[in-house]
N, C-alpha and C. Protein backbone atom coordinates (compact mmCIF):
# COMPACT_ATOMS: atom_id res chain seq x y z
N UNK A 1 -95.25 -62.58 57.97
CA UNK A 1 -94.20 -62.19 57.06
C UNK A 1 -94.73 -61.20 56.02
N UNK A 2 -95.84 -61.25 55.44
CA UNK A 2 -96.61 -60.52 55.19
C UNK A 2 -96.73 -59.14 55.12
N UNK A 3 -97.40 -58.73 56.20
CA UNK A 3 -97.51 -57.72 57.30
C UNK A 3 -96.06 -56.67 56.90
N UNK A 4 -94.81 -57.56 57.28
CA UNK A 4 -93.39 -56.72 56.57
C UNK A 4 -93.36 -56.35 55.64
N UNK A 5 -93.62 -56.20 54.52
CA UNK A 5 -93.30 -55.77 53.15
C UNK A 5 -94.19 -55.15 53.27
N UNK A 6 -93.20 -53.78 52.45
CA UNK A 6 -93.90 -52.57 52.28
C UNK A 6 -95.04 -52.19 51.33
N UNK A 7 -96.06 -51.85 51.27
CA UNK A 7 -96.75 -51.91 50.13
C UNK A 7 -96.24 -50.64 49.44
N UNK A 8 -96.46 -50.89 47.89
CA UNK A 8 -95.83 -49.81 46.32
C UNK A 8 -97.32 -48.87 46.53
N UNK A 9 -96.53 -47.64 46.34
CA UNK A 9 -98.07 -46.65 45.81
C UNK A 9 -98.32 -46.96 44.48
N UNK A 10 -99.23 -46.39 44.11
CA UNK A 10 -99.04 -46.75 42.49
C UNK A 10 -98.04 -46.05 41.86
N UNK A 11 -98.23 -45.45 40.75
CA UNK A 11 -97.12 -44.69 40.07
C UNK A 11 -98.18 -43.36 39.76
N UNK A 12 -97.14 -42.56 40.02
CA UNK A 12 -97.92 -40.76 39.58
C UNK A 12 -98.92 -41.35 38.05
N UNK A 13 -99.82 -40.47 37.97
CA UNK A 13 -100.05 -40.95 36.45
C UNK A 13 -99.93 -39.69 35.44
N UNK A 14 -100.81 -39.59 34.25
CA UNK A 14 -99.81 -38.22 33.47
C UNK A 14 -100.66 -37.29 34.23
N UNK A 15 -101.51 -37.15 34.53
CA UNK A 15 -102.55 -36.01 35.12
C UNK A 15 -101.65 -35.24 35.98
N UNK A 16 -100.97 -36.14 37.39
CA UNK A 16 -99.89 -35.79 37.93
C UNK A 16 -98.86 -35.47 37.92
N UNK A 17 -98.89 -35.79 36.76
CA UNK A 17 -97.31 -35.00 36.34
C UNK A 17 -97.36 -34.31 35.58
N UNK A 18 -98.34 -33.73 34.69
CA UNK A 18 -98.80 -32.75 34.27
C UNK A 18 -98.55 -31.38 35.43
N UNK A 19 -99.46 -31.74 36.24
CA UNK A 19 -99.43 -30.80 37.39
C UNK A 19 -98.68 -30.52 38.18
N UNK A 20 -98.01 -31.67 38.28
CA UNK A 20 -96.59 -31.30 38.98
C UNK A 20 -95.80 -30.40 38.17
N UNK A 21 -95.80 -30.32 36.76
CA UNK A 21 -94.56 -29.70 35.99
C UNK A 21 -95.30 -28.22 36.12
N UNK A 22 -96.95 -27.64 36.10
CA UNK A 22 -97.25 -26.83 36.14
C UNK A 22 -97.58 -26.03 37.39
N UNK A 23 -97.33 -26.69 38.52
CA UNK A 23 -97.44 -26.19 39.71
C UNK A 23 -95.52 -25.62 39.99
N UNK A 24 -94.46 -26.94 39.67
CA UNK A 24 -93.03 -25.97 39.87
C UNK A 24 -92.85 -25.25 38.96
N UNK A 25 -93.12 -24.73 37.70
CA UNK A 25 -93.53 -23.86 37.07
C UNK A 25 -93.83 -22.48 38.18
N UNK A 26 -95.02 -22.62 38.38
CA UNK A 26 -95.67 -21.52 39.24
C UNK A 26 -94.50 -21.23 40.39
N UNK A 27 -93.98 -22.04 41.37
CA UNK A 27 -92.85 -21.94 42.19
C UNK A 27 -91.26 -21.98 42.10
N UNK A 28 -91.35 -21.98 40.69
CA UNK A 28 -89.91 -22.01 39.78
C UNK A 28 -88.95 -20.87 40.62
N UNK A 29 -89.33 -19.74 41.18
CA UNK A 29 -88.28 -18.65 41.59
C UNK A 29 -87.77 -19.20 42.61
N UNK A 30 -88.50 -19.83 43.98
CA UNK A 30 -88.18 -20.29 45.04
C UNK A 30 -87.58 -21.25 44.94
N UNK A 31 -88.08 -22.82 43.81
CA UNK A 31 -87.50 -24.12 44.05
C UNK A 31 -86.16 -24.21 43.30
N UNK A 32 -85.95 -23.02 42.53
CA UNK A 32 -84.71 -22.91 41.43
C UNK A 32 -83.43 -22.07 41.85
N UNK A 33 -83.65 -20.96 43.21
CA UNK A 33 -83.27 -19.61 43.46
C UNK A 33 -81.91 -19.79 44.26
N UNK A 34 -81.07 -19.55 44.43
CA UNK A 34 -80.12 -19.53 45.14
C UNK A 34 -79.98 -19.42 46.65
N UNK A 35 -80.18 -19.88 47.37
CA UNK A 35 -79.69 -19.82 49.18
C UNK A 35 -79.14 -18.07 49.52
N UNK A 36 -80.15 -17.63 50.20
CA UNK A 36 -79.90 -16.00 50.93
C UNK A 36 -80.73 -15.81 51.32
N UNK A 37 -80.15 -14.12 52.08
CA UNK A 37 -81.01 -13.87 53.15
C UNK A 37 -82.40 -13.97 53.08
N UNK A 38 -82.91 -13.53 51.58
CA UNK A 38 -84.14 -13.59 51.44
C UNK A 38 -84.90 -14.97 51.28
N UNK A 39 -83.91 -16.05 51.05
CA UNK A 39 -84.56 -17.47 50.51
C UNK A 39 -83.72 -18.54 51.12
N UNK A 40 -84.41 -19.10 51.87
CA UNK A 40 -83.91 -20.34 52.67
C UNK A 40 -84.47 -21.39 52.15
N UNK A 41 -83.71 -22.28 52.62
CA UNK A 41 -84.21 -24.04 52.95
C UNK A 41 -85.98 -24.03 53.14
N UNK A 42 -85.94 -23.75 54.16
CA UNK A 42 -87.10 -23.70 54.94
C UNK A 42 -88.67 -23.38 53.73
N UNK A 43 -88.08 -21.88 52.95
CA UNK A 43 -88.86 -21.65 51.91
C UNK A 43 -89.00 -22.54 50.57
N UNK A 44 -87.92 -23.34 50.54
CA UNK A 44 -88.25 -24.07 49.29
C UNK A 44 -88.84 -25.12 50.20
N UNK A 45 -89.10 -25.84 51.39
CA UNK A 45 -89.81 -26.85 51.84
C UNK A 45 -91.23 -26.54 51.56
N UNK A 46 -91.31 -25.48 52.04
CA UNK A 46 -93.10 -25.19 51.74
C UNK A 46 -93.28 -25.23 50.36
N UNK A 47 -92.19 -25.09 49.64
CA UNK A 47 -93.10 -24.70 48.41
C UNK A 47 -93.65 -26.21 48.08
N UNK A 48 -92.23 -26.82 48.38
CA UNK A 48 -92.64 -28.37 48.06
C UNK A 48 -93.71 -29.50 48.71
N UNK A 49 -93.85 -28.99 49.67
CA UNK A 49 -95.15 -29.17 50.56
C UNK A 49 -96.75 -28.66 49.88
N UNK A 50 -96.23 -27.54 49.52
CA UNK A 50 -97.58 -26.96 48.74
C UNK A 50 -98.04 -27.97 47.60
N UNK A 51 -96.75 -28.03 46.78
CA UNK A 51 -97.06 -28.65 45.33
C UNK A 51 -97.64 -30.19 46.12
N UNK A 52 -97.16 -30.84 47.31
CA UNK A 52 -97.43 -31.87 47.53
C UNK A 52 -99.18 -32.34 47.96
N UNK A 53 -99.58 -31.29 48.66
CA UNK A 53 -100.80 -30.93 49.01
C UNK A 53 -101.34 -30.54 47.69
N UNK A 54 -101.39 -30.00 46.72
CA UNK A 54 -102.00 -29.82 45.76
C UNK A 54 -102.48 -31.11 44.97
N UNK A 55 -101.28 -31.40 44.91
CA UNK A 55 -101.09 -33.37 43.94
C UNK A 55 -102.13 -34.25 44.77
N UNK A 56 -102.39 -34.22 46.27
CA UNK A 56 -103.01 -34.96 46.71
C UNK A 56 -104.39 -34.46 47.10
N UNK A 57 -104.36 -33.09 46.71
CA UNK A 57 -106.11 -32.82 46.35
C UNK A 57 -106.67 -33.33 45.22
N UNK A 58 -105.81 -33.25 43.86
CA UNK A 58 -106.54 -33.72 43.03
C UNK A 58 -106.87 -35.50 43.24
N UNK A 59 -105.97 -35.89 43.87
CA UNK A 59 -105.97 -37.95 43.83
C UNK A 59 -105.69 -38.15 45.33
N UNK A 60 -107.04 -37.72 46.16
CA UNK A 60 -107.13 -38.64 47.25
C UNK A 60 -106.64 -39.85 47.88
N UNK A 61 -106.94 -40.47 46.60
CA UNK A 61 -106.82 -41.75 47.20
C UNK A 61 -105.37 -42.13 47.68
N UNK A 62 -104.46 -41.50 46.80
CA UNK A 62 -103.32 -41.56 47.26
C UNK A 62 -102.41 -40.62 47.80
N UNK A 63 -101.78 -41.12 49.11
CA UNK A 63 -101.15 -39.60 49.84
C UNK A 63 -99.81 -39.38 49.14
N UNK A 64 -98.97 -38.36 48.50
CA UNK A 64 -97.56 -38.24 48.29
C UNK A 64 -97.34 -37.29 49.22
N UNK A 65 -96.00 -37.40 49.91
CA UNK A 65 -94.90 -37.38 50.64
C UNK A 65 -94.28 -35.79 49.90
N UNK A 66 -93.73 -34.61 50.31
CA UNK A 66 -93.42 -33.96 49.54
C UNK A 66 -91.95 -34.57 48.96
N UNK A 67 -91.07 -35.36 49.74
CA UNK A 67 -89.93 -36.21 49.66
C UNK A 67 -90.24 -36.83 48.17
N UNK A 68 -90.79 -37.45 47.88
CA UNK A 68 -91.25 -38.37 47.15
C UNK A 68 -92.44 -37.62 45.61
N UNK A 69 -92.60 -36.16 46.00
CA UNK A 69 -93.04 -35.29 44.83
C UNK A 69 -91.26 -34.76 44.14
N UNK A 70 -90.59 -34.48 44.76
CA UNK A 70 -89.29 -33.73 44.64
C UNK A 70 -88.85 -35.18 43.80
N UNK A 71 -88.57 -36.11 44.28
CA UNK A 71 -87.94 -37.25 43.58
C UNK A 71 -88.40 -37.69 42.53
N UNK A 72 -89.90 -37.30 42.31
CA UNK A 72 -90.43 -37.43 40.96
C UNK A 72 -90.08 -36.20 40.07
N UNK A 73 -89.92 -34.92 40.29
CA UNK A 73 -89.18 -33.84 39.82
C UNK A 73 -88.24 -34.51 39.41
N UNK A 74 -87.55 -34.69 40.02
CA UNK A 74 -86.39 -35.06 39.64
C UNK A 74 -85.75 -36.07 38.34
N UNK A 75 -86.81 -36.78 38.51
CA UNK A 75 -86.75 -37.93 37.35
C UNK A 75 -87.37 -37.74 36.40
N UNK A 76 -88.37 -36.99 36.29
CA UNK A 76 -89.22 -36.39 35.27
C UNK A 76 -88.11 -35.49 34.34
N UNK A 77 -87.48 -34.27 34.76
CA UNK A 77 -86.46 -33.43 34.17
C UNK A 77 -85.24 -34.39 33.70
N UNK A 78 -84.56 -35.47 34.54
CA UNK A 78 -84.05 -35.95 33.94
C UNK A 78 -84.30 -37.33 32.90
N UNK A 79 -85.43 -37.67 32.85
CA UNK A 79 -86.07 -38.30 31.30
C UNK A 79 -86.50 -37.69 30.07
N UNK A 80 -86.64 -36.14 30.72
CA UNK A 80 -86.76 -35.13 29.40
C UNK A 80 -85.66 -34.69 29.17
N UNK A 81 -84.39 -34.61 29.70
CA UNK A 81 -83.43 -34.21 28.95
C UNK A 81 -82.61 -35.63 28.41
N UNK A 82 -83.28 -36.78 28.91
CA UNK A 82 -82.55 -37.92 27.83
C UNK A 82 -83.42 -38.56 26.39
N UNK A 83 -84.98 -37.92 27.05
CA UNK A 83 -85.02 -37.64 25.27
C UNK A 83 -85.26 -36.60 24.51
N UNK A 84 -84.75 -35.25 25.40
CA UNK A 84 -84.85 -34.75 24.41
C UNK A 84 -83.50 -34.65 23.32
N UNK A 85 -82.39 -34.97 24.56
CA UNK A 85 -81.03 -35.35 23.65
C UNK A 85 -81.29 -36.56 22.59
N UNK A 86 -81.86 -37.97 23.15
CA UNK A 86 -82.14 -38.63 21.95
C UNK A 86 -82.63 -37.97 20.43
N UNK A 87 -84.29 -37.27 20.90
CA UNK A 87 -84.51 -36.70 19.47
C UNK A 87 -83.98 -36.02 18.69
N UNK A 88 -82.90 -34.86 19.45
CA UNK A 88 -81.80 -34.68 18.75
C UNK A 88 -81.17 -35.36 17.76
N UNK A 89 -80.59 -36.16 18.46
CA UNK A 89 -79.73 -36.93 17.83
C UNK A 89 -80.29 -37.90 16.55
N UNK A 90 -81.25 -38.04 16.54
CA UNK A 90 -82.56 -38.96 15.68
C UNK A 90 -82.75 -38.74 14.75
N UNK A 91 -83.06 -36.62 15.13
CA UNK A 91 -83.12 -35.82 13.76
C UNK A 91 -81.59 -35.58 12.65
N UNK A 92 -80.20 -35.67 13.20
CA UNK A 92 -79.23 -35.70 12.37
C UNK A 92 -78.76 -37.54 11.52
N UNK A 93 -80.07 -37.90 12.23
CA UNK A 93 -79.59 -39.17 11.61
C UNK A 93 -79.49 -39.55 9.66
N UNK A 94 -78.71 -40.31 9.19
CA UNK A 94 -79.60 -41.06 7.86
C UNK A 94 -79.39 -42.08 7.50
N UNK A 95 -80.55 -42.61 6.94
CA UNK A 95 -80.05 -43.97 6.38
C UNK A 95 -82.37 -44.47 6.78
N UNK A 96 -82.44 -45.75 6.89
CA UNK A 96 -83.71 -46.21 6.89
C UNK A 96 -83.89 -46.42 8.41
N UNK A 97 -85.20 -47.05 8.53
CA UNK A 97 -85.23 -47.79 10.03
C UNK A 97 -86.17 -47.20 10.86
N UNK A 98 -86.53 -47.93 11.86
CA UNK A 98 -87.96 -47.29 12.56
C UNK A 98 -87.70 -45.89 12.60
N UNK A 99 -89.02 -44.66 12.68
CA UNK A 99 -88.24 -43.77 13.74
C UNK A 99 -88.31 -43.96 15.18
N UNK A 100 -87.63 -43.05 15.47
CA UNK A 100 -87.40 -43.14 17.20
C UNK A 100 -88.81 -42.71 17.97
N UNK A 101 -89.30 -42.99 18.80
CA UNK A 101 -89.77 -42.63 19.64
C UNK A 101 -90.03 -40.95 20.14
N UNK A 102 -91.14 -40.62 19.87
CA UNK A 102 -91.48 -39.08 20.18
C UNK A 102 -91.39 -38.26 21.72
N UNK A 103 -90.87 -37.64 21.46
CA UNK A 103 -90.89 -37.04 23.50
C UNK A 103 -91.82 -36.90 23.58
N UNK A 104 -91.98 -37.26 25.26
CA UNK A 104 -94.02 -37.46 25.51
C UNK A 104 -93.95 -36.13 26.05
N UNK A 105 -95.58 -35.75 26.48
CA UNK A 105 -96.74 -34.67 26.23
C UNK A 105 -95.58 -34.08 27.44
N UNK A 106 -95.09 -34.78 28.49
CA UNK A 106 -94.49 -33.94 30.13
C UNK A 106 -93.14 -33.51 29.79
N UNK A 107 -92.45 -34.67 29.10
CA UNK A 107 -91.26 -34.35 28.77
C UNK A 107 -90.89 -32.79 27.94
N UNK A 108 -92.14 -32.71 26.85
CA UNK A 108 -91.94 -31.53 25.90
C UNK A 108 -92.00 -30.14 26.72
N UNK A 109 -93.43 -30.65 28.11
CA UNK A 109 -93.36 -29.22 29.06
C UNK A 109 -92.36 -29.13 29.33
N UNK A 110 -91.78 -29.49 30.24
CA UNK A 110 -90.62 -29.88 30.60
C UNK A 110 -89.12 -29.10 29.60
N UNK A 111 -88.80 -29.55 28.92
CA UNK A 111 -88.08 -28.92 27.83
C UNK A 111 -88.61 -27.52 27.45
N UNK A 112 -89.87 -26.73 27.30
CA UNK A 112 -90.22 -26.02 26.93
C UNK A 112 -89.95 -24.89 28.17
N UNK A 113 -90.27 -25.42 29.29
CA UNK A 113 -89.98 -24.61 30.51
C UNK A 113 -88.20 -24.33 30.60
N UNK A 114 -87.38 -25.10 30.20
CA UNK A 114 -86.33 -24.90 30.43
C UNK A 114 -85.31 -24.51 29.01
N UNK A 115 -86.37 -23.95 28.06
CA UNK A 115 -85.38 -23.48 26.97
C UNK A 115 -84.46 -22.75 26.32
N UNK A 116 -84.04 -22.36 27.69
CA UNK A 116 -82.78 -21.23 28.16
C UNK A 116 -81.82 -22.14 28.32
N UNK A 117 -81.89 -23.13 29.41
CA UNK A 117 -81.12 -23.72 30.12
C UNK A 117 -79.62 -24.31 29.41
N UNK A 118 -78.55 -24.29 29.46
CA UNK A 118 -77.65 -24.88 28.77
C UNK A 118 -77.50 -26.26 29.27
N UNK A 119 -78.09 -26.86 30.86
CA UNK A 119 -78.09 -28.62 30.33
C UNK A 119 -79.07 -28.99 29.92
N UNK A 120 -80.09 -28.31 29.06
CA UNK A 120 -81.36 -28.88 28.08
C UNK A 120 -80.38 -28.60 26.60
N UNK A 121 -79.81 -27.58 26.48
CA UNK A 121 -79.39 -27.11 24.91
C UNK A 121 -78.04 -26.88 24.49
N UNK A 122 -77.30 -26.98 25.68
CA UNK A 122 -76.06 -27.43 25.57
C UNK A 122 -75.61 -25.88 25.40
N UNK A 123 -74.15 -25.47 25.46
CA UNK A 123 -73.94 -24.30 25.32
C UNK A 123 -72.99 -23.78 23.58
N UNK A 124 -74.27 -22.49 23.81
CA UNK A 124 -74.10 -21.95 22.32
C UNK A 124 -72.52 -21.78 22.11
N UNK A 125 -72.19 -22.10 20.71
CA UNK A 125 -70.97 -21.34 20.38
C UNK A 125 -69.77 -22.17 20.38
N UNK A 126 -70.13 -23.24 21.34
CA UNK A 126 -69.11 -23.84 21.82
C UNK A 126 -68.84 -25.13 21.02
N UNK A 127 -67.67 -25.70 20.53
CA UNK A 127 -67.77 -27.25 19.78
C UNK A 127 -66.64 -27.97 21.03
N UNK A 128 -67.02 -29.26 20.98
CA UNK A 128 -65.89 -30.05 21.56
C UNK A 128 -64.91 -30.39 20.61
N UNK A 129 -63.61 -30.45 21.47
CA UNK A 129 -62.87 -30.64 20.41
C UNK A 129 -61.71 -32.25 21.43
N UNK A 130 -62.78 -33.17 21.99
CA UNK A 130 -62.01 -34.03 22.50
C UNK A 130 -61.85 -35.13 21.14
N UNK A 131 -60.65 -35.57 21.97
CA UNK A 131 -60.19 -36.84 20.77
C UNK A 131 -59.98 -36.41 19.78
N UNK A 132 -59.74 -34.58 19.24
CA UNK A 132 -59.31 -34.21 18.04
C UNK A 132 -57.95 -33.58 18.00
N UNK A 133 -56.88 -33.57 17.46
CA UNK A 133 -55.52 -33.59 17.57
C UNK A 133 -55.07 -32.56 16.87
């Protein structure tokens, strides 16, 4: 019974995800770029293959999957844009009380790489005006 259960890799650690944010960085045109003649599927696989082979030169010991580098992308960008919206929100605060929690060292790359982006910064100019009459 044993034998069945799957064994857990460990978890990326920051080294790895360091490098991960600075390797799609480096492949940002391809893994970000729009579908055409010049840029397929096919081309963003390698890239992600590359970054995957890279991650597992530095940490042998453990193999990642390029499946499973992409899904850490993935969760990485979206924990930096939930704090970097928290700290936002942290900084208009007042009154007493712990402060909040600092965006960590990946999250800030992360945010810093995407400081154009309007779902990191929301779009200029614009106010909501729901629930206002």
């Amino acid at each position: 019974m044993a034998d069945s259960k799957m064994n857990r890799k460990p978890n990326f650690t920051t080294e790895e995800n360091i490098m991960l944010v600075e390797l799609f960085e480096q492949h940002k045109s391809v893994l970000q770029g729009k579908f055409s003649t010049a840029l397929s599927n096919q081309d963003k696989n390698q890239a992600w293959n590359k970054i995957s082979m890279a991650i597992n030169a530095q940490n042998p010991a453990v193999k990642r999957e390029p499946a499973e580098v992409k899904k850490k992308w993935k969760n990485l960008v979206m924990n930096a844009k939930k704090e970097a919206s928290t700290d936002r929100k942290s900084r208009t605060k007042t009154g007493g009380g712990p402060p909040e929690k600092p965006v960590s060292a990946v999250s800030q790359l992360i945010c810093d790489m995407h400081e154009d982006s309007p779902s990191f910064v929301g779009l200029s100019g614009v106010d909501s005006f729901i629930g206002k009459v």
